[in-house]
Protein backbone atom coordinates (compact mmCIF):
# COMPACT_ATOMS: atom_id res chain seq x y z
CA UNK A 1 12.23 12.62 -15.49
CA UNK A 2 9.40 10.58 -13.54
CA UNK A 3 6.36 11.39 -13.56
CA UNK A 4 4.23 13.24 -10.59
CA UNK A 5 2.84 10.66 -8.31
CA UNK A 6 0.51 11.41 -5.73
CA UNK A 7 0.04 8.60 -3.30
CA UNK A 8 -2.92 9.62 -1.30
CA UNK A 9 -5.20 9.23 -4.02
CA UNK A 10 -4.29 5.48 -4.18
CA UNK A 11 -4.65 5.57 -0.19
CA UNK A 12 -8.21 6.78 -0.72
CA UNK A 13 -8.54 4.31 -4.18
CA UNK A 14 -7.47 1.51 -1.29
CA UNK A 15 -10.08 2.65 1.62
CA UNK A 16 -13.26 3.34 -0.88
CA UNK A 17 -12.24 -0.54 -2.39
CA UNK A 18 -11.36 -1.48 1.09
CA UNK A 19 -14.24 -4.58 1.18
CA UNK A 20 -13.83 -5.82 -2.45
CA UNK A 21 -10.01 -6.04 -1.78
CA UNK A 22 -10.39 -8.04 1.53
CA UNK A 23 -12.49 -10.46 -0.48
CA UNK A 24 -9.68 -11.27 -2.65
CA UNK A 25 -6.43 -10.60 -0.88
CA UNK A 26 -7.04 -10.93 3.16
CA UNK A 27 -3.81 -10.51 4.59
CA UNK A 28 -1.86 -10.16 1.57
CA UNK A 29 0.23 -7.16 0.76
CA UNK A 30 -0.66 -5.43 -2.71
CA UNK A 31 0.43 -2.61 -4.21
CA UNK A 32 -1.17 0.22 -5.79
CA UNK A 33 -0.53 2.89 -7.82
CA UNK A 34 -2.36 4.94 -10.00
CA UNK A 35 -5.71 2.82 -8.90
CA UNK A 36 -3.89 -0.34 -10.55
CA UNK A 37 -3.24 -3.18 -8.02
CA UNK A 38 -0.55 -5.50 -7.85
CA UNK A 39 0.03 -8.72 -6.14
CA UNK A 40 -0.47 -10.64 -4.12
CA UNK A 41 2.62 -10.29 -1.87
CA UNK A 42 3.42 -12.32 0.97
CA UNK A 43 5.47 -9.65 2.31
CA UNK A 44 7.11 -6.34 2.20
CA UNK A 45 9.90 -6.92 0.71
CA UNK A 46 8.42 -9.19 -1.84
CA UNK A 47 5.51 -6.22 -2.71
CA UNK A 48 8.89 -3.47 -3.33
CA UNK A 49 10.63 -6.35 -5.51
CA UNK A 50 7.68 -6.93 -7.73
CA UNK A 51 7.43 -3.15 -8.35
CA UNK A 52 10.91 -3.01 -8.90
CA UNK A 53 10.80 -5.56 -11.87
CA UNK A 54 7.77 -3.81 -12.97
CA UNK A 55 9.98 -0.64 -13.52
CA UNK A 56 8.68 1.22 -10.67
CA UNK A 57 11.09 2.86 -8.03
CA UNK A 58 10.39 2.95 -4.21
CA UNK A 59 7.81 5.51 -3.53
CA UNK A 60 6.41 5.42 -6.98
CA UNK A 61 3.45 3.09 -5.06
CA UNK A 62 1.69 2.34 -1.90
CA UNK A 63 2.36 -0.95 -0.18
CA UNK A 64 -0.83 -1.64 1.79
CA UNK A 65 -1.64 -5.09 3.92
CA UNK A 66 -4.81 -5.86 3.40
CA UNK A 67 -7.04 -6.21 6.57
CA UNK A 68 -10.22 -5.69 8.08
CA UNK A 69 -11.14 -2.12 9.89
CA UNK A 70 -9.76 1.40 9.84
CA UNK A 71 -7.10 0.15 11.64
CA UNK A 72 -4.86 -0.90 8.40
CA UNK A 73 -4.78 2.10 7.13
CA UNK A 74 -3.97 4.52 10.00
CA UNK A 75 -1.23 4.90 11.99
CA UNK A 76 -0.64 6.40 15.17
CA UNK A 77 2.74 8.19 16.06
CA UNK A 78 4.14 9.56 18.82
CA UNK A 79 6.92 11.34 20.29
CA UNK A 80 8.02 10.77 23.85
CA UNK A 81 10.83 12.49 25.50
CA UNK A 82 12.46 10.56 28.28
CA UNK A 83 14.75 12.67 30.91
């Protein structure tokens, strides 16, 4: 059985460490869990395959791009109904 993995704590870890992390990977993907980063990545795909041979399974992380402003980190949805 896996372990309890809370991913918003690694969303904050990724915000408070936002400026350190720029310095080191600007547009780079990493991954974090558990405050641990991984990476570089150059992409996606690459970030999910790294964790996978690291014995982690998909949503067992957060894949973040790292980027300047408030902007990487948020997202805004919507839902629009067309008639």
């Amino acid at each position: 059985m896996q372990e309890e993995y809370n991913m918003g704590d690694d969303l904050d870890f990724y915000i408070e460490n936002q400026a350190s992390l720029i310095e080191k990977y600007n547009e780079k993907y990493i991954a974090i869990r558990n405050g641990e980063v991984f990476g570089p990545f150059n992409d996606i795909d690459s970030a999910i395959a790294g964790m996978k041979k690291n014995g982690f399974d998909t949503g067992q992380y957060l894949v973040q791009l790292v980027s300047k402003g408030k902007e990487s980190y948020t997202t805004i949805l919507s839902r629009t109904q067309y008639a």
